[in-house]
N, C-alpha and C. Protein backbone atom coordinates (compact mmCIF):
# COMPACT_ATOMS: atom_id res chain seq x y z
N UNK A 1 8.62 12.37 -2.66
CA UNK A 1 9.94 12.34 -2.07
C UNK A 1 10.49 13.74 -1.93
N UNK A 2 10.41 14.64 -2.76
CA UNK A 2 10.79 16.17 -2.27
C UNK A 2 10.11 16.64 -1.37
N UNK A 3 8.76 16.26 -0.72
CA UNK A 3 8.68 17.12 0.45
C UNK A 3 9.80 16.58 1.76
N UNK A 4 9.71 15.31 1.82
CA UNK A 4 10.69 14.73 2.77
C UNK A 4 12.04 15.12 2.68
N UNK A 5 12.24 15.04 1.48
CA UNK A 5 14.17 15.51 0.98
C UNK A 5 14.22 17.39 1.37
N UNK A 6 13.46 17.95 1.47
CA UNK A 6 13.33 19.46 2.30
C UNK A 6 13.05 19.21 3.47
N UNK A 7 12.24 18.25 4.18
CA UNK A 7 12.37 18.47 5.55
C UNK A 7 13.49 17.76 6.21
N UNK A 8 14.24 16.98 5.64
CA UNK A 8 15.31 16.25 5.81
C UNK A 8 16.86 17.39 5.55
N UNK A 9 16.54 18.23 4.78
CA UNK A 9 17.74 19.22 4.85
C UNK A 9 17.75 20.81 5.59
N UNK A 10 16.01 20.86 6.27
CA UNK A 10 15.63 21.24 6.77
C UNK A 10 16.42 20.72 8.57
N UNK A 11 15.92 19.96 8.76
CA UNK A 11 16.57 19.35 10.45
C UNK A 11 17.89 19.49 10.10
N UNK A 12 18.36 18.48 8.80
CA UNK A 12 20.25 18.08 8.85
C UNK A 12 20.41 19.16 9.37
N UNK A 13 20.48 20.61 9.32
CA UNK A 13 21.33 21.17 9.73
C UNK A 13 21.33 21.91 11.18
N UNK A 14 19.79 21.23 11.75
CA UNK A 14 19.66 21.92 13.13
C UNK A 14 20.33 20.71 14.20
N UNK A 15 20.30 19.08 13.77
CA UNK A 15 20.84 18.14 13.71
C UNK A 15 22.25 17.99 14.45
N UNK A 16 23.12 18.86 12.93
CA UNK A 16 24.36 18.45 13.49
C UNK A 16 25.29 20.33 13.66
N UNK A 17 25.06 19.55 15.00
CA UNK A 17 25.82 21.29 15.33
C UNK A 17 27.29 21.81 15.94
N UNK A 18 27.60 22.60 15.80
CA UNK A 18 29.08 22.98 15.79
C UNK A 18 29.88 22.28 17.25
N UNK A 19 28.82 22.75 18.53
CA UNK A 19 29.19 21.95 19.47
C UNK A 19 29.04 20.97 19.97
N UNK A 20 28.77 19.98 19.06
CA UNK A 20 29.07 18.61 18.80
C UNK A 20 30.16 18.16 18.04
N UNK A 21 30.68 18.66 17.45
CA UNK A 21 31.94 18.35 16.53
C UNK A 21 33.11 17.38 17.56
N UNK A 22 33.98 17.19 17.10
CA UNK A 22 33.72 16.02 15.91
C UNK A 22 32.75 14.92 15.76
N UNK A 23 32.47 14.51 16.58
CA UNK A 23 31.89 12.89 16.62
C UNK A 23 29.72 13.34 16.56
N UNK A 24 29.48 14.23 16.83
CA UNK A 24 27.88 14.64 16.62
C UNK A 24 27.73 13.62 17.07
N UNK A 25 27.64 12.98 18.30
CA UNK A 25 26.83 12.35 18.38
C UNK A 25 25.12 12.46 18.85
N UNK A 26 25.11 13.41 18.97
CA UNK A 26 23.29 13.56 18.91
C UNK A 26 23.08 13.32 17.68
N UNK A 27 23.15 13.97 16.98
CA UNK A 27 23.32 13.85 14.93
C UNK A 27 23.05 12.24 14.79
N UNK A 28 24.30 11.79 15.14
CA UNK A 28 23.57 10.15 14.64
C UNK A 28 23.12 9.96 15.26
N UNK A 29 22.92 9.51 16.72
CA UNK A 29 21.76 8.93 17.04
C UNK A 29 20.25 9.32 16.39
N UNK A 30 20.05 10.59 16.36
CA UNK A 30 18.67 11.21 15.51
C UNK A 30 18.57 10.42 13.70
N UNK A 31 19.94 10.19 13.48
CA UNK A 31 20.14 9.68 11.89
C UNK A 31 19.77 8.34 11.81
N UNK A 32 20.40 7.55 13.19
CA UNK A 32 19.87 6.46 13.53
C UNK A 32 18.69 5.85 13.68
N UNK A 33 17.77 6.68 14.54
CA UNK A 33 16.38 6.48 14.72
C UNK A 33 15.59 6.41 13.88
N UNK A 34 16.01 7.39 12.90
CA UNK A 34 15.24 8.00 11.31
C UNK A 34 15.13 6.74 10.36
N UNK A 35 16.65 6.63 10.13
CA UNK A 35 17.02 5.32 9.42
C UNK A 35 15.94 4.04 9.70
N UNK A 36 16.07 3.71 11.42
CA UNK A 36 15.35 2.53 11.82
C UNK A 36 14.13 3.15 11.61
N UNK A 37 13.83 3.50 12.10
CA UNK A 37 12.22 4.14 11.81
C UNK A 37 11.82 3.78 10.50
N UNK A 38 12.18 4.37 9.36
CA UNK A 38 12.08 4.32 7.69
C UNK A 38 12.16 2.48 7.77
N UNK A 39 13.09 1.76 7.70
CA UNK A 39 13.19 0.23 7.27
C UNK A 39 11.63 -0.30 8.06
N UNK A 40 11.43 -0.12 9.57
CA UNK A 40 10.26 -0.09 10.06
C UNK A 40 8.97 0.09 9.00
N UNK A 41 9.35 1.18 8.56
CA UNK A 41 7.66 1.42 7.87
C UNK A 41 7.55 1.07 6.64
N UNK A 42 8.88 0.71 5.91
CA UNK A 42 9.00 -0.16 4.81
C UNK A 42 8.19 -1.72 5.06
N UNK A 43 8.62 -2.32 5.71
CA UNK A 43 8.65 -3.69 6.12
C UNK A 43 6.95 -3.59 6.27
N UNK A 44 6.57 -2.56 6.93
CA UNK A 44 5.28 -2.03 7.04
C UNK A 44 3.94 -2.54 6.02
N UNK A 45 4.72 -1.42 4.97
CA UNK A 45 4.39 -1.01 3.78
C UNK A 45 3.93 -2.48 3.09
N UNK A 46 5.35 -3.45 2.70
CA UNK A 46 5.51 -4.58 2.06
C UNK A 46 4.12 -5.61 2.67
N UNK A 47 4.15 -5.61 4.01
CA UNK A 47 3.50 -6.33 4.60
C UNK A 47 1.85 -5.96 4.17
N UNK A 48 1.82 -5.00 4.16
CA UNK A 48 0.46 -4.46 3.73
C UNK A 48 -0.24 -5.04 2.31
N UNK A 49 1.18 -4.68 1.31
CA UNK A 49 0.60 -4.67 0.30
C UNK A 49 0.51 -6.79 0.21
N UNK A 50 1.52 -6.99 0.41
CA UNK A 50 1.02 -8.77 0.57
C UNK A 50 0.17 -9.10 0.50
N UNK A 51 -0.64 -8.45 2.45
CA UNK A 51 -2.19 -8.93 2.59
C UNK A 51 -2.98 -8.50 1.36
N UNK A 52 -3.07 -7.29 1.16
CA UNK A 52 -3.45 -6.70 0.02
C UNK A 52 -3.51 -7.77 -1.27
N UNK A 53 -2.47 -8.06 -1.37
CA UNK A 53 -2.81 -8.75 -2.82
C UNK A 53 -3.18 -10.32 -2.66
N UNK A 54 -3.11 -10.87 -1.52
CA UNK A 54 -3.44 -12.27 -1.02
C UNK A 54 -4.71 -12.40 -0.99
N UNK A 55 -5.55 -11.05 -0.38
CA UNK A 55 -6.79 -11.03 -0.03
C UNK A 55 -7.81 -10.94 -1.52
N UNK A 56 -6.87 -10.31 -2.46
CA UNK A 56 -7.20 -10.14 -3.67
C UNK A 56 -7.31 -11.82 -4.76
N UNK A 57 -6.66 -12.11 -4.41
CA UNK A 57 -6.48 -13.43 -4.95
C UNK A 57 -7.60 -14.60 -4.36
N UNK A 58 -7.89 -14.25 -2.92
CA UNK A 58 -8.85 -15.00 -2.33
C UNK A 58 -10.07 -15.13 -2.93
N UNK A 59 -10.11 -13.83 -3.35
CA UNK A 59 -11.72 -13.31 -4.03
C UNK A 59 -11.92 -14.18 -5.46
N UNK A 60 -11.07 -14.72 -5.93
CA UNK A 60 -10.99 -15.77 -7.22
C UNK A 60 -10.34 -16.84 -7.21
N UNK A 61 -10.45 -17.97 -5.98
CA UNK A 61 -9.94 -19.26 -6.10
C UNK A 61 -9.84 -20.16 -7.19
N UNK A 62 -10.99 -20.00 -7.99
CA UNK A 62 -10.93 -21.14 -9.18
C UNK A 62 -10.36 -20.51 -10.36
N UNK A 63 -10.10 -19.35 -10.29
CA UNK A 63 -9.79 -18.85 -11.43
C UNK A 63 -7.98 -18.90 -12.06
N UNK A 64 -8.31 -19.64 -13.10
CA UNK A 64 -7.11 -20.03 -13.52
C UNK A 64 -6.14 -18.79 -13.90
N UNK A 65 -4.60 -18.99 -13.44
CA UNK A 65 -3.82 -17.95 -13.48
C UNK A 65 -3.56 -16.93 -15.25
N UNK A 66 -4.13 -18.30 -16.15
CA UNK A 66 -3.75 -16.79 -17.58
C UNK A 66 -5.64 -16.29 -17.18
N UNK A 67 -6.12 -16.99 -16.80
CA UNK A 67 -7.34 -16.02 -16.59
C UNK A 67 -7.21 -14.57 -15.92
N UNK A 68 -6.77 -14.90 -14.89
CA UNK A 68 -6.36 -13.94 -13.90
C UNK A 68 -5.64 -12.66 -14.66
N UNK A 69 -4.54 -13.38 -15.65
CA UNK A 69 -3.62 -11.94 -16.20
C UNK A 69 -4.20 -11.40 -17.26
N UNK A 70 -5.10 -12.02 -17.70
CA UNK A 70 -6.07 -11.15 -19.00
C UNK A 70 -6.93 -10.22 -18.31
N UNK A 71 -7.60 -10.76 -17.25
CA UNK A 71 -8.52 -9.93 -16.59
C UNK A 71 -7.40 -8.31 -16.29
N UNK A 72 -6.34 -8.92 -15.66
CA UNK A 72 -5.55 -7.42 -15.08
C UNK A 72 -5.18 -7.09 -16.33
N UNK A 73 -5.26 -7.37 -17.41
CA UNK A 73 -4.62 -6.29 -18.78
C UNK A 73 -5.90 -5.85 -19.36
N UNK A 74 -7.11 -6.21 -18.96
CA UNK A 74 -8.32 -5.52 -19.23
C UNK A 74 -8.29 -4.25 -18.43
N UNK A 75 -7.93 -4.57 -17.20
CA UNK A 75 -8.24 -3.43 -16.24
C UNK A 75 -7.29 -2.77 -15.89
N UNK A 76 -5.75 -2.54 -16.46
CA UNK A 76 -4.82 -1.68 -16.96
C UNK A 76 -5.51 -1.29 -17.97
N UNK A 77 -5.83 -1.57 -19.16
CA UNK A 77 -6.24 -0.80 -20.41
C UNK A 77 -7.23 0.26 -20.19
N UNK A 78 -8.10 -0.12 -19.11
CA UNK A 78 -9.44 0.49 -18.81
C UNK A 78 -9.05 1.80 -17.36
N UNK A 79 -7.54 1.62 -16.83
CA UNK A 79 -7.17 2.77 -16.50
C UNK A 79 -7.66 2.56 -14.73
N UNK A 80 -8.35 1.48 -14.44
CA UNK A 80 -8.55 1.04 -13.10
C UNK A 80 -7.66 1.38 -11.73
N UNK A 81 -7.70 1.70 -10.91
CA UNK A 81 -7.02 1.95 -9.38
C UNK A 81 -6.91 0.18 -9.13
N UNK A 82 -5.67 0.29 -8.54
CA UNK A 82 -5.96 -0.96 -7.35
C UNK A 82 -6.96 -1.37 -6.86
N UNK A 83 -7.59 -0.29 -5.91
CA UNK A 83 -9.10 -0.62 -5.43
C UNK A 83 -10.34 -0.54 -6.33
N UNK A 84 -10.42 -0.45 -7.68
CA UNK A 84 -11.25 -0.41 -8.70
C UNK A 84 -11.45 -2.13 -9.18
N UNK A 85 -10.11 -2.44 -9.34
CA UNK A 85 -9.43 -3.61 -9.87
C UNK A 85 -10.09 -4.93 -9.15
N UNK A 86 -10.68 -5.70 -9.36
CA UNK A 86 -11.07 -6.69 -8.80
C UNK A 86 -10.15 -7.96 -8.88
């Protein structure tokens, strides 16, 4: 998040400029886009990880759910990635 929070105070100020005052409206609209843009790649994100973990779950149909959470506290203990993690 700090490289973004520098390039974000980086633009703000090329953004909103004197002869735009009062109302900037270039400023928001650009704040606007950003904004929508970001919820966009959130929704993104969420969606991803879903499939992600749906597809994960596929891979062990019969396997009963305290099965399932022992296995993931084996493979937290053992320091596993997501993609390590079966």
């Amino acid at each position: 998040m700090g490289e973004m929070g520098g390039a974000g105070n980086a633009c703000g100020s090329q953004m909103f400029q004197a002869r735009d005052a009062p109302t900037y409206i270039p400023a928001m609209i650009a704040c606007s886009v950003l904004f929508a843009t970001e919820i966009v790649l959130y929704i993104c994100w969420r969606q991803y990880y879903v499939y992600a973990n749906n597809k994960k779950a596929r891979q062990f149909p019969d396997l009963p759910e305290e099965e399932r959470i022992k296995l993931a506290v084996l493979a937290a203990e053992q320091d596993q990635t997501d993609m390590q993690n079966p």
